[in-house]
C-alpha atoms as a PDB file:
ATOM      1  CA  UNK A   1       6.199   8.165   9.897  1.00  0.00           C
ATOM      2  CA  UNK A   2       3.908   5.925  11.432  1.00  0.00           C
ATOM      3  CA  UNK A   3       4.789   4.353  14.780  1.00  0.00           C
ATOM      4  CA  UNK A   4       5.237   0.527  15.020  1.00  0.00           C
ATOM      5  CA  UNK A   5       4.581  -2.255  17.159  1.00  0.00           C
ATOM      6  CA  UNK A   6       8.452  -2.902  17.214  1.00  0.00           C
ATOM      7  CA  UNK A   7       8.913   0.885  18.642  1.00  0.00           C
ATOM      8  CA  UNK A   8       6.021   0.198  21.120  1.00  0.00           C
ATOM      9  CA  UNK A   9       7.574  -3.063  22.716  1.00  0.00           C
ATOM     10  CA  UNK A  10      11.037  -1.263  22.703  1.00  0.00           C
ATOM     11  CA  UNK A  11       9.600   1.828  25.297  1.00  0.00           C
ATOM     12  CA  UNK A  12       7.667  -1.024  26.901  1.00  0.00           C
ATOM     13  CA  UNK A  13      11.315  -2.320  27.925  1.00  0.00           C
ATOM     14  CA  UNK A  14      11.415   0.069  30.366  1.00  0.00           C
ATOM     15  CA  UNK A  15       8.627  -0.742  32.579  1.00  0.00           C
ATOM     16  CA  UNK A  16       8.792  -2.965  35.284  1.00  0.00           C
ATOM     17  CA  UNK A  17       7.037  -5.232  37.669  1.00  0.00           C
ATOM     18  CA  UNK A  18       8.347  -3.146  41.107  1.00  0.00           C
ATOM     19  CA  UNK A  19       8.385  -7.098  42.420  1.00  0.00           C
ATOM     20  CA  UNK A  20      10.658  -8.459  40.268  1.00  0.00           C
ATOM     21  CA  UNK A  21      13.509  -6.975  38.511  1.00  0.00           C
ATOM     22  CA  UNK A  22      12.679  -8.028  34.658  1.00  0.00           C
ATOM     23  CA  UNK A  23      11.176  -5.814  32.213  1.00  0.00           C
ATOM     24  CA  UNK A  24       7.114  -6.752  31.426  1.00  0.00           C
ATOM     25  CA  UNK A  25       8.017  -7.477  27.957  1.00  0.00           C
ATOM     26  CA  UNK A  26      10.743  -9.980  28.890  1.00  0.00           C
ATOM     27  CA  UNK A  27       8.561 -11.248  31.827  1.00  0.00           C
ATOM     28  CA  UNK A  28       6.110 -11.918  29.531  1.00  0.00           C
ATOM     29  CA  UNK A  29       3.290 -10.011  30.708  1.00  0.00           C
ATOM     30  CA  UNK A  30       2.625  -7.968  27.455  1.00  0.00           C
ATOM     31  CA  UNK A  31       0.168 -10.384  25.084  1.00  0.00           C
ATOM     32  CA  UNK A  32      -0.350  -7.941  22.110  1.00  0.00           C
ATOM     33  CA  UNK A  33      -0.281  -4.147  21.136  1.00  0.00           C
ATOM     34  CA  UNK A  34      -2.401  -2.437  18.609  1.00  0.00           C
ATOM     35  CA  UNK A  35      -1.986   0.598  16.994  1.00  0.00           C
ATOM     36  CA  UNK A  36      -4.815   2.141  14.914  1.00  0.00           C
ATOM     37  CA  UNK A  37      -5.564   5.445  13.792  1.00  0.00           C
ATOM     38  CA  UNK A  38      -6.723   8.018  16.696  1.00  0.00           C
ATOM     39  CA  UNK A  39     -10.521   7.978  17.406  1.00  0.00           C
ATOM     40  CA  UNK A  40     -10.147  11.470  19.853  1.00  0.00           C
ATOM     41  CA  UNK A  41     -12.013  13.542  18.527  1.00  0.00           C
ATOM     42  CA  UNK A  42     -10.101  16.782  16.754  1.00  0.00           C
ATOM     43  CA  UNK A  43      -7.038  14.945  17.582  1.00  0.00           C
ATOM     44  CA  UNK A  44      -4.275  13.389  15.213  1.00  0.00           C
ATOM     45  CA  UNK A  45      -1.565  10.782  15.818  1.00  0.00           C
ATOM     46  CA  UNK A  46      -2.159   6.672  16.971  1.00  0.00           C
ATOM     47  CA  UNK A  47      -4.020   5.207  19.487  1.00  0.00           C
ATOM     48  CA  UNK A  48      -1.843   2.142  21.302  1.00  0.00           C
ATOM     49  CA  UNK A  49      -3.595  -0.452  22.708  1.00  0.00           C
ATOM     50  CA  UNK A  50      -2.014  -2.951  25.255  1.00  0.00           C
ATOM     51  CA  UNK A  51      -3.408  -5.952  26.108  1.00  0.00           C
ATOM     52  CA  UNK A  52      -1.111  -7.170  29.266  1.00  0.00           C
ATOM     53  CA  UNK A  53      -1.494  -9.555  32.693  1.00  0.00           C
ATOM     54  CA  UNK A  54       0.126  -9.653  35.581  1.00  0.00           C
ATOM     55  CA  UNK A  55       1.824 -12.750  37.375  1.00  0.00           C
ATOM     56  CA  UNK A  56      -0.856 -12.995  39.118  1.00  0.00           C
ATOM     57  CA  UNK A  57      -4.903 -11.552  39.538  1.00  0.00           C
ATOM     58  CA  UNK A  58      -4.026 -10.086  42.956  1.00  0.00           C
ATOM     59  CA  UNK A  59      -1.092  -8.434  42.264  1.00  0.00           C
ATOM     60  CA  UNK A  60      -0.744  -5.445  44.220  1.00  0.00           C
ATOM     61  CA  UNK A  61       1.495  -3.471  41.698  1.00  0.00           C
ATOM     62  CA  UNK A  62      -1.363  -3.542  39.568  1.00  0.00           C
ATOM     63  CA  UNK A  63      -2.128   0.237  39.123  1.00  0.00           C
ATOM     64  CA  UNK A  64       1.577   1.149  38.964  1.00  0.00           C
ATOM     65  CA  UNK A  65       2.458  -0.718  35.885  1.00  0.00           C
ATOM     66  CA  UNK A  66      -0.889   0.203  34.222  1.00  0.00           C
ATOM     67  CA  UNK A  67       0.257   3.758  34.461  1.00  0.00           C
ATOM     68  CA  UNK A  68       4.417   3.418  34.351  1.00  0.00           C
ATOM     69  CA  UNK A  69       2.877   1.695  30.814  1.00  0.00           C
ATOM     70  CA  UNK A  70       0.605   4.656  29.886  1.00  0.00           C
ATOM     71  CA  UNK A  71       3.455   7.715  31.159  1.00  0.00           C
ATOM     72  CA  UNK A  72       5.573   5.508  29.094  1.00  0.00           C
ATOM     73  CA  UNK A  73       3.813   5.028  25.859  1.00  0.00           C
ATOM     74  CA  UNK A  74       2.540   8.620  25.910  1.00  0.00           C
ATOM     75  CA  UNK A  75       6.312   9.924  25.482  1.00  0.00           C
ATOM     76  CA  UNK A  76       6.390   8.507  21.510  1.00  0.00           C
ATOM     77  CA  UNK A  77       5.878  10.948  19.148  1.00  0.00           C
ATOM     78  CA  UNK A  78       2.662  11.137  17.340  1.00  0.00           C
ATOM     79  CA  UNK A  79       0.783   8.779  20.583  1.00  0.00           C
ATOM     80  CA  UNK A  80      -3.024  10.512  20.969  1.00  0.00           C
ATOM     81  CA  UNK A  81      -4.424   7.535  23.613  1.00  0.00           C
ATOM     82  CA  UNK A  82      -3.271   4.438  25.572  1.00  0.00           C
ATOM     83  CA  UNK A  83      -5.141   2.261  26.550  1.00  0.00           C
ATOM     84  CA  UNK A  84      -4.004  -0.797  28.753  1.00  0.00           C
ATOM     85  CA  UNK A  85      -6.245  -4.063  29.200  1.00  0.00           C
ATOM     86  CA  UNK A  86      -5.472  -6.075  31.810  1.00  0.00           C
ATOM     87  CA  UNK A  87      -6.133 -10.091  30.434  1.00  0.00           C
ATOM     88  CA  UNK A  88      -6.317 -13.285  32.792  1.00  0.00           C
ATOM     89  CA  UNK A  89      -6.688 -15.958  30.100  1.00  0.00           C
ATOM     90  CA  UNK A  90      -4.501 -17.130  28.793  1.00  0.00           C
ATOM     91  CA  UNK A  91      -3.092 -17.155  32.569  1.00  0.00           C
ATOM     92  CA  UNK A  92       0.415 -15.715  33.043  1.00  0.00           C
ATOM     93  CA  UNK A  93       3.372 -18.737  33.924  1.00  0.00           C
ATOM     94  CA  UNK A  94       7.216 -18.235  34.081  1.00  0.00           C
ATOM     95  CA  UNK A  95       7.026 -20.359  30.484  1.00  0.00           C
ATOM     96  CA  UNK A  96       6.640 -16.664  29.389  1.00  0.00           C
ATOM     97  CA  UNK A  97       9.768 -15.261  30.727  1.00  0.00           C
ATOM     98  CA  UNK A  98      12.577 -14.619  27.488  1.00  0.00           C
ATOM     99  CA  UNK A  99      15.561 -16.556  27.673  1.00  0.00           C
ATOM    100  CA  UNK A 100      17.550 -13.763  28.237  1.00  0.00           C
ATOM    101  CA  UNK A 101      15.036 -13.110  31.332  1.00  0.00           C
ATOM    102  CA  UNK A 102      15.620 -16.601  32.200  1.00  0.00           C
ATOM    103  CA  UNK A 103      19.862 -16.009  32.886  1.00  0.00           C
ATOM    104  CA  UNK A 104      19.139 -12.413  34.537  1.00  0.00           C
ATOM    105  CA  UNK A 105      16.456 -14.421  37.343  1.00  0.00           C
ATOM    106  CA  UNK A 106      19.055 -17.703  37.162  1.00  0.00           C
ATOM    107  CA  UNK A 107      16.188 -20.112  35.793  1.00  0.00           C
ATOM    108  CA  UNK A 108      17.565 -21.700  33.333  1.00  0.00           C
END
């Protein structure tokens, strides 16, 4: 069965900005995932591709949620690569944050 982008977002739920207690789908920091057949040479399965910011360029949690994302991602069955691209345009703003975000932070 092949894996979906619904599945994807759903393991993505459980990564988090360290900075703020809001999941990065929620916070709005995941743009778009791809998921193609595997290009790895002799291997079989997906390849995911994440295309992601941050709440800001500078943010110092960078690395962590790049690979809490990629640990993540490679525990679905049938995953052969991750890759995670870090995007600044469009820039990142709390218009992004889910409503149900929103009520956890109290910005309503």
């Amino acid at each position: 069965m092949a894996l979906t982008q619904e599945q994807v977002l759903n393991a993505l739920k459980e990564c988090y900005d360290p900075e703020i207690p809001v999941n990065i789908v929620d916070l709005g920091l995941v743009y778009s995932v791809s998921i193609t057949p595997t290009e790895v040479p002799g291997a079989s399965g997906e390849d995911v591709k994440v295309d992601m910011t941050l709440t800001s360029p500078g943010c110092p949690s960078h690395g962590d949620i790049s690979q809490s994302v990629q640990r993540r991602l490679f525990q679905l069955p049938g995953i052969a690569d991750v890759k995670v691209e870090m995007i600044w345009e469009p820039a990142w703003s709390p218009q992004r944050i889910s409503p149900e975000a929103r009520k956890q932070l109290g910005i309503e």
